[in-house]
Structure formats: C-alpha cells, structure tokens
PDB file of N, CA and C in Angstrom:
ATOM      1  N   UNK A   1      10.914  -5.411  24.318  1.00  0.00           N
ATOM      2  CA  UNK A   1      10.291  -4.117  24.064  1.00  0.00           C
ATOM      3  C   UNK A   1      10.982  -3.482  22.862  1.00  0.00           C
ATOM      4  N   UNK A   2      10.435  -2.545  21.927  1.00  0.00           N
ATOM      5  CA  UNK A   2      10.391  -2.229  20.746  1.00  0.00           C
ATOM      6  C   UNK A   2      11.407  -0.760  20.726  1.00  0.00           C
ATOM      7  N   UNK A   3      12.542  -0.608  20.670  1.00  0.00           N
ATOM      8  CA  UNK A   3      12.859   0.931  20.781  1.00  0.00           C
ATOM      9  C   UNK A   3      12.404   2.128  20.828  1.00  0.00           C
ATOM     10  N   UNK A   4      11.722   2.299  19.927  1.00  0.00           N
ATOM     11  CA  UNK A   4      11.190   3.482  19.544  1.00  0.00           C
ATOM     12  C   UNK A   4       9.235   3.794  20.013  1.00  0.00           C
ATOM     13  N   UNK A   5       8.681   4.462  20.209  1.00  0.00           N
ATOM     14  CA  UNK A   5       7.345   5.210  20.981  1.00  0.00           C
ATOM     15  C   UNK A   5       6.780   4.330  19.594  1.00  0.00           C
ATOM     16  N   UNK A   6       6.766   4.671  18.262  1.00  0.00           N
ATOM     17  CA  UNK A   6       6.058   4.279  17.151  1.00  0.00           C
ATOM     18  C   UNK A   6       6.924   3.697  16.037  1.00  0.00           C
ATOM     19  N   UNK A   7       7.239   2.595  16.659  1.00  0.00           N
ATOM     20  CA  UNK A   7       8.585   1.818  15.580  1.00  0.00           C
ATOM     21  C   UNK A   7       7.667   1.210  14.268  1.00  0.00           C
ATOM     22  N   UNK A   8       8.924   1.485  12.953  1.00  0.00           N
ATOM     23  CA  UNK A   8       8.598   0.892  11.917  1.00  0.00           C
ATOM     24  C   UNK A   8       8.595  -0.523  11.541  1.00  0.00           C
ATOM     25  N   UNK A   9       7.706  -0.464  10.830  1.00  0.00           N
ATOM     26  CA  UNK A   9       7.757  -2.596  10.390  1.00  0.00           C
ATOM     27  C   UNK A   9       8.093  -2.474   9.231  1.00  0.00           C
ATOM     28  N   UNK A  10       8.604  -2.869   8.276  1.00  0.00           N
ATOM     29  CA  UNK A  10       8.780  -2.859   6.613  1.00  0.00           C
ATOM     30  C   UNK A  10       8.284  -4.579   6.567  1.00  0.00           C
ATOM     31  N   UNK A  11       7.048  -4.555   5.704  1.00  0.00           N
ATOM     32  CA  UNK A  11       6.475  -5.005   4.973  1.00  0.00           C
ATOM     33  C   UNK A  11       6.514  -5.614   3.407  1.00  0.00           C
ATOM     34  N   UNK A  12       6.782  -6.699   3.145  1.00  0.00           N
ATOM     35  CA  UNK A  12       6.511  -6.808   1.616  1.00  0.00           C
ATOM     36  C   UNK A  12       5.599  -7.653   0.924  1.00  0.00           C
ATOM     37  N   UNK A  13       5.291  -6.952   0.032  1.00  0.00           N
ATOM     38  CA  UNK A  13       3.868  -7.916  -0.387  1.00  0.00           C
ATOM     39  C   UNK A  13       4.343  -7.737  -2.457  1.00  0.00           C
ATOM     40  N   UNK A  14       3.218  -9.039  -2.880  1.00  0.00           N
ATOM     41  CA  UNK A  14       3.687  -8.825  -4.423  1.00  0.00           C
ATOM     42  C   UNK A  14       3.260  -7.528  -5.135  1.00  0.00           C
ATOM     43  N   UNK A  15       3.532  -7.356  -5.863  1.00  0.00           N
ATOM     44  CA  UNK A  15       3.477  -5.824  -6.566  1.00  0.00           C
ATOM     45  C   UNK A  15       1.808  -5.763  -6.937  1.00  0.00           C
ATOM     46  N   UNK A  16       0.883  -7.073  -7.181  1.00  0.00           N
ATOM     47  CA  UNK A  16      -0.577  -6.897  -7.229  1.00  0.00           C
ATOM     48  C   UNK A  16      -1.358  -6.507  -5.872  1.00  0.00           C
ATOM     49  N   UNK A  17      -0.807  -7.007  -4.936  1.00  0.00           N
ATOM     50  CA  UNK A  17      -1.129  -6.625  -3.775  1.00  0.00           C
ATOM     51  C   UNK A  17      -1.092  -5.065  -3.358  1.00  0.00           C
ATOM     52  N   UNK A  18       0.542  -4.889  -3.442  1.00  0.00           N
ATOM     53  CA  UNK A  18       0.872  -3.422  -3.263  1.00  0.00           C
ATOM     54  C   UNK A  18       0.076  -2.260  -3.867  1.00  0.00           C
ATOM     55  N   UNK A  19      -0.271  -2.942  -5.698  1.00  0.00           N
ATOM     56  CA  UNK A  19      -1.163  -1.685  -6.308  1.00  0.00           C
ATOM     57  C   UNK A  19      -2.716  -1.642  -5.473  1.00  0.00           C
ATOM     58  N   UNK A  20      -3.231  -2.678  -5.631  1.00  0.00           N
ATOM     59  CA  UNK A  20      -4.346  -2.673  -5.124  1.00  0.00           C
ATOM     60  C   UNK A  20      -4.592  -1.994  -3.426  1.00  0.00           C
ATOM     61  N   UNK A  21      -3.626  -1.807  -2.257  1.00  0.00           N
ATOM     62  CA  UNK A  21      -3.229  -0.837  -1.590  1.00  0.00           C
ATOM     63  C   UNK A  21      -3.432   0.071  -1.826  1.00  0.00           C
ATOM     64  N   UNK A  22      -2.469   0.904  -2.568  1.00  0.00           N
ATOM     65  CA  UNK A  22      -2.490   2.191  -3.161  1.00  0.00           C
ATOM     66  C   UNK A  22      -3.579   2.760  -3.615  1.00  0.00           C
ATOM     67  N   UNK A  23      -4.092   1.526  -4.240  1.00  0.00           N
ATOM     68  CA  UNK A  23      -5.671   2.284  -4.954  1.00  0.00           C
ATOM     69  C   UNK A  23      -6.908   2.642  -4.134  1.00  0.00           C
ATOM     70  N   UNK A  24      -6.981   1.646  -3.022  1.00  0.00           N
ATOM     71  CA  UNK A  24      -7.539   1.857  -1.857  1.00  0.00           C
ATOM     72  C   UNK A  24      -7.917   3.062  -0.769  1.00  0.00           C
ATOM     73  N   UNK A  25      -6.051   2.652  -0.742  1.00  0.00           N
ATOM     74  CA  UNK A  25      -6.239   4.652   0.395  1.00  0.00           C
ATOM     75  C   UNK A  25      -6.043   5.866  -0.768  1.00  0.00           C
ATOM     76  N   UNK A  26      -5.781   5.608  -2.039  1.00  0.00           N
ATOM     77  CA  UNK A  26      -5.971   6.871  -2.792  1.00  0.00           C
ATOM     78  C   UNK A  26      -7.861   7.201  -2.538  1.00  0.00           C
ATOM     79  N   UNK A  27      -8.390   5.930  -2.807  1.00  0.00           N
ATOM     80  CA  UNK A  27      -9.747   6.281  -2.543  1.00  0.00           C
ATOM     81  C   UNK A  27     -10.841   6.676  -1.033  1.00  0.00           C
ATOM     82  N   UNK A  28      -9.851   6.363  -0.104  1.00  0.00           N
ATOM     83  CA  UNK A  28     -10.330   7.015   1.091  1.00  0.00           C
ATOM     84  C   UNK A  28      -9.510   7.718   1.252  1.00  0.00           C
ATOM     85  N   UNK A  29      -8.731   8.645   0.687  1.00  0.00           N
ATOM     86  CA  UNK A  29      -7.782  10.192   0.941  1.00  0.00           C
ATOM     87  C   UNK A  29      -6.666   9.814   2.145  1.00  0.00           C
ATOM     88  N   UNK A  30      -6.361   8.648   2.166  1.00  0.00           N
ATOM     89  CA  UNK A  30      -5.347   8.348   3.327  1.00  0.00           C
ATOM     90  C   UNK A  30      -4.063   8.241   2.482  1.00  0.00           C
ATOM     91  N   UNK A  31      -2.668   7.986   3.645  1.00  0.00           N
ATOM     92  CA  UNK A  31      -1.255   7.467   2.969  1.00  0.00           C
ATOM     93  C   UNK A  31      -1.551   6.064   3.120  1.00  0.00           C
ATOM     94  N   UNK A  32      -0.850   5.086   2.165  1.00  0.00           N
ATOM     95  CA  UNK A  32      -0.775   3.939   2.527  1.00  0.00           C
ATOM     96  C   UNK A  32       0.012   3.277   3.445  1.00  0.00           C
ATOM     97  N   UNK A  33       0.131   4.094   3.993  1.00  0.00           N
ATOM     98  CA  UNK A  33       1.412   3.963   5.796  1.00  0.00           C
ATOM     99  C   UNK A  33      -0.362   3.486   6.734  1.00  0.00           C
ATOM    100  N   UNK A  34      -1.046   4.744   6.489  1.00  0.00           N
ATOM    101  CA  UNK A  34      -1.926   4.651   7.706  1.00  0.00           C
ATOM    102  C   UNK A  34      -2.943   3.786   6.988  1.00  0.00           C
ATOM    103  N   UNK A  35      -3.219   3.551   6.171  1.00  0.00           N
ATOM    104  CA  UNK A  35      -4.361   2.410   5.660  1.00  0.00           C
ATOM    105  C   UNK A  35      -3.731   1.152   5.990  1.00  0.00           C
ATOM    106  N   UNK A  36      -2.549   0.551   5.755  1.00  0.00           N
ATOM    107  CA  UNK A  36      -2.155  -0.348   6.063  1.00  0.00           C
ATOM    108  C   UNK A  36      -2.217  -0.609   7.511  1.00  0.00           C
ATOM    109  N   UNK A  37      -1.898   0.464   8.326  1.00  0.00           N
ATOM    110  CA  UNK A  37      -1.988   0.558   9.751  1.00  0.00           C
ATOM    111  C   UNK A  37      -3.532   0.094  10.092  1.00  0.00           C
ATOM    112  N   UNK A  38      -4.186   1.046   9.630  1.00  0.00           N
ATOM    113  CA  UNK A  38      -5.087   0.472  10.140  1.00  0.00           C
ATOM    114  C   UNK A  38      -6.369  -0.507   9.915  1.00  0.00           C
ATOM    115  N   UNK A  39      -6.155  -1.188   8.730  1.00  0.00           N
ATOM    116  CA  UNK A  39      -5.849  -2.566   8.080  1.00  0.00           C
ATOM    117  C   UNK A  39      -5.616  -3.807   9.054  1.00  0.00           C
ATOM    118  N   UNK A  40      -4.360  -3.379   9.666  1.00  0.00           N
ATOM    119  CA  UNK A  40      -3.765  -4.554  10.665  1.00  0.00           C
ATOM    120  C   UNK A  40      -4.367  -4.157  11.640  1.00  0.00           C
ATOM    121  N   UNK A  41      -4.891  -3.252  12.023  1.00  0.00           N
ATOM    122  CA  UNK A  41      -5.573  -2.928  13.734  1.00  0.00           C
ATOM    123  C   UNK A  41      -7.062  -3.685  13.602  1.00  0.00           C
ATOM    124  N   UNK A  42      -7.560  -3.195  12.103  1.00  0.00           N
ATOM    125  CA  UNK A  42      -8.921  -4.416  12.426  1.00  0.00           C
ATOM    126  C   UNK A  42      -8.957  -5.846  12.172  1.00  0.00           C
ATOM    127  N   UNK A  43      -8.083  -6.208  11.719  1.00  0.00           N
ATOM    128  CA  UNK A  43      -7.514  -7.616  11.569  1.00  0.00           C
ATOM    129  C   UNK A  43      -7.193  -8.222  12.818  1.00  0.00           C
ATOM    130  N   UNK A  44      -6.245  -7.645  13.679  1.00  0.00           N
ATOM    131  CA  UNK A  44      -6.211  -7.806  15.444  1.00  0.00           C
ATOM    132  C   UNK A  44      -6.921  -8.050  15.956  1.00  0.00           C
ATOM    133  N   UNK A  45      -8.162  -7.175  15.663  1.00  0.00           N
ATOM    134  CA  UNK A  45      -9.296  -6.742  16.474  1.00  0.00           C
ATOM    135  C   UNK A  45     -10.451  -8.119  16.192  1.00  0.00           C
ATOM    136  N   UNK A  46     -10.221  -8.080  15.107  1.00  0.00           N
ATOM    137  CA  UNK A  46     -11.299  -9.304  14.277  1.00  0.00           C
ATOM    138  C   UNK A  46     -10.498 -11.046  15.048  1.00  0.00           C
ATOM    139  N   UNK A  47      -9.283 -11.257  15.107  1.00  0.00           N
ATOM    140  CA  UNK A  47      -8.509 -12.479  15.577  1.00  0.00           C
ATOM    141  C   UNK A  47      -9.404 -12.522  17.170  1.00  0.00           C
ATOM    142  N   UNK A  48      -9.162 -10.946  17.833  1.00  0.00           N
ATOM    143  CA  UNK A  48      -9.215 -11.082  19.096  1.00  0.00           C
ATOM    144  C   UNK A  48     -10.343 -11.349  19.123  1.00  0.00           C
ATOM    145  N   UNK A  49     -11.999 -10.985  18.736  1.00  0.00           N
ATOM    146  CA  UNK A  49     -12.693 -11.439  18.738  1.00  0.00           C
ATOM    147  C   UNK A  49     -13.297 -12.549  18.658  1.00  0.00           C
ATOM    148  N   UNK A  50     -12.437 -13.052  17.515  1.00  0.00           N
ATOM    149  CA  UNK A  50     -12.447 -14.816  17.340  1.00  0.00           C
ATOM    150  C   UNK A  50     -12.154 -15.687  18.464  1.00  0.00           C
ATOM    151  N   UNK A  51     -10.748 -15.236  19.197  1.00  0.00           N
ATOM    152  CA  UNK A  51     -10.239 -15.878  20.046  1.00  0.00           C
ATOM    153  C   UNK A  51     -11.676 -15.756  21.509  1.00  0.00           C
ATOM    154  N   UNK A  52     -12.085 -14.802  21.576  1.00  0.00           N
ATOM    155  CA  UNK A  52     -12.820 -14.634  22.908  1.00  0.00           C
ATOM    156  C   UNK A  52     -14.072 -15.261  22.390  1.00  0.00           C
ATOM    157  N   UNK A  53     -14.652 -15.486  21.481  1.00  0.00           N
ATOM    158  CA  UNK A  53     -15.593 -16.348  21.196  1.00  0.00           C
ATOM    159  C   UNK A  53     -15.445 -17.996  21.310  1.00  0.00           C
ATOM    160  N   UNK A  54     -14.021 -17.996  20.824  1.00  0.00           N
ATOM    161  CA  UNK A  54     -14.208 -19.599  21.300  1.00  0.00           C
ATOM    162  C   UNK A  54     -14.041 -19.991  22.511  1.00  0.00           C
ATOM    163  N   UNK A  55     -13.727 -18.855  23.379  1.00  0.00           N
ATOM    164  CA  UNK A  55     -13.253 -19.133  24.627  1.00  0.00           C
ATOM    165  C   UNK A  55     -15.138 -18.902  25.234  1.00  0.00           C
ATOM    166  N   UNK A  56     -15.793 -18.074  25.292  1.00  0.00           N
ATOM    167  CA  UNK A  56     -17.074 -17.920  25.649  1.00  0.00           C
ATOM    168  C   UNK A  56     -18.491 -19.378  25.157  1.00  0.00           C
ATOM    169  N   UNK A  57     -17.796 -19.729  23.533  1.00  0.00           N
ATOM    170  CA  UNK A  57     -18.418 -21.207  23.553  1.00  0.00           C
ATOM    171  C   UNK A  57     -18.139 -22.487  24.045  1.00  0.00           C
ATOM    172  N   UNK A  58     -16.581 -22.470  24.656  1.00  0.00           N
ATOM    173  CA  UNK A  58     -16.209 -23.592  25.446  1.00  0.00           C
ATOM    174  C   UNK A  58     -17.179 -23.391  27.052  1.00  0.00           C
ATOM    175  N   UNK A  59     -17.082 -22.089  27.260  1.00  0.00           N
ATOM    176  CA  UNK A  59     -17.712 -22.171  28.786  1.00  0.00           C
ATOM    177  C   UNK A  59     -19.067 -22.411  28.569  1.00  0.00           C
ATOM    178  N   UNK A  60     -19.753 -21.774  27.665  1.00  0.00           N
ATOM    179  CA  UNK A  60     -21.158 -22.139  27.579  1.00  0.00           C
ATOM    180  C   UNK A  60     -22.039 -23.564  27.442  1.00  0.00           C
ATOM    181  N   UNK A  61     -22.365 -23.522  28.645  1.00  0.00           N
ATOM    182  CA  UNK A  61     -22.989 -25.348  28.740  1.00  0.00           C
ATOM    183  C   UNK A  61     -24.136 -25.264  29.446  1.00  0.00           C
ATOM    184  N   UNK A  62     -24.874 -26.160  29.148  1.00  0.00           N
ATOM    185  CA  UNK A  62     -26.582 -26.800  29.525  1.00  0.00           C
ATOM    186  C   UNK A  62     -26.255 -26.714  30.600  1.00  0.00           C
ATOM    187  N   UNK A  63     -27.085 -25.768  31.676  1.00  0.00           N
ATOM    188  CA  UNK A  63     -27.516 -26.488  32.590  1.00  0.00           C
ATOM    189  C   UNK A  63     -26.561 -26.119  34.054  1.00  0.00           C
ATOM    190  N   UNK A  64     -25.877 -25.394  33.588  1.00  0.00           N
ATOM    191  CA  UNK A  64     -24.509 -24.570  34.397  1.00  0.00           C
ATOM    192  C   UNK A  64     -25.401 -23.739  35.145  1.00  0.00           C
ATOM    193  N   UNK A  65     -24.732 -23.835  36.610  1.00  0.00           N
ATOM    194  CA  UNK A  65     -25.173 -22.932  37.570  1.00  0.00           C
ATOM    195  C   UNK A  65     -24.626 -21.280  37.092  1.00  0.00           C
ATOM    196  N   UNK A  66     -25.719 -20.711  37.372  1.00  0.00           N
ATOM    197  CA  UNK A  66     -24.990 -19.051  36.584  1.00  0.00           C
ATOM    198  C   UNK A  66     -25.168 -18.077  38.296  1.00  0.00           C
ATOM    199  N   UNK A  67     -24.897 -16.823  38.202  1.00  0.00           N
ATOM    200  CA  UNK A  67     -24.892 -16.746  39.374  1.00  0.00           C
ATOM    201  C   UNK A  67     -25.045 -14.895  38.578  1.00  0.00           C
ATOM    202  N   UNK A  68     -25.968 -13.897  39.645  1.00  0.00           N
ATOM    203  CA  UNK A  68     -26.334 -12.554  39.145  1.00  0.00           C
ATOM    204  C   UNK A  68     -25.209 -11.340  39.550  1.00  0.00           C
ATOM    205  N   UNK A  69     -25.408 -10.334  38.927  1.00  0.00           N
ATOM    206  CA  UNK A  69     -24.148  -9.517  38.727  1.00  0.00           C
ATOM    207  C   UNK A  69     -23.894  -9.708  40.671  1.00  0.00           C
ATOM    208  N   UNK A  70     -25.423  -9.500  41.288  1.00  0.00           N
ATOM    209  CA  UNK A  70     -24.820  -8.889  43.104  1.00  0.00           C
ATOM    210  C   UNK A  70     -24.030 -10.293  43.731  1.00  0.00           C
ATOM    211  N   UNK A  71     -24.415 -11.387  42.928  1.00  0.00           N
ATOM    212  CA  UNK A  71     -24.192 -12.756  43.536  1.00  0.00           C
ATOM    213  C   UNK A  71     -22.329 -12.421  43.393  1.00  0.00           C
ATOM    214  N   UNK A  72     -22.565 -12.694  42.116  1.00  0.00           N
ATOM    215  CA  UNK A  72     -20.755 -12.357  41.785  1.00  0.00           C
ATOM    216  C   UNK A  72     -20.368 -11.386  42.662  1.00  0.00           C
ATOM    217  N   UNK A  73     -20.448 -10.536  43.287  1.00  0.00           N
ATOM    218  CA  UNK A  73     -19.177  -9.274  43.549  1.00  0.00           C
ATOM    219  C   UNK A  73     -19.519  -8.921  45.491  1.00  0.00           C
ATOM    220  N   UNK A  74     -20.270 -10.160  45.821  1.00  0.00           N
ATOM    221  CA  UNK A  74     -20.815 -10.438  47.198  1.00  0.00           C
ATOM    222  C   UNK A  74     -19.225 -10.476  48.043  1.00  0.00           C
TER     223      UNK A  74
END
C-alpha cells in the first residue's frame, strides 16, 4: 500500500514528448499534473476493456447452453 491518500509518481519522458503535453492541456485549460492524470486513467480504462473482451471472446462459443437472467439467480 502506497503512503499517502494521493501519492506522487514522477514521470519522465523526452523533452518532445513533454512539449507536446504542455501544449495539450494549455489547450484544454488544464495543469499538466491533471492531463497527464487523466491520460493514464483512460489508458487503464481502455487496457481494462481490452482485457474483458478477450476474456468475453474466449467464453463465447457455438452452440453453448445459455441460461435467462431468472434461470441464473434461481
């Protein structure tokens, strides 16, 4: 577990990267603390999605008995 309620990460990226950042949240009126933040939250979000899709196309098969929401929770 992480010390702090909202602990810091320090980050480094090449200086083309970094400007192109900056130029970014200058253009949606943000700091580049919270653009970056939330940058990585849809990036998460986008993995996790990935991950539950391949998990939903492994189960999906021809011909599989399926069963209705009342069947399930009988």
């Amino acid at each position: 577990m992480l010390p702090a309620k909202n602990p810091r990460i320090n980050v480094t990226f090449e200086e083309i990267t970094a400007r192109l950042l900056m130029q970014l949240a200058q253009q949606q009126n943000k700091s580049l603390a919270s653009f970056v933040r939330e940058l990585t939250l849809e990036a998460l979000e986008l993995r996790e999605d990935l991950a539950l899709s391949k998990i939903a196309a492994a189960l999906d098969q021809e011909g599989i008995k399926t069963y209705s929401h009342e069947e399930a929770w009988i």
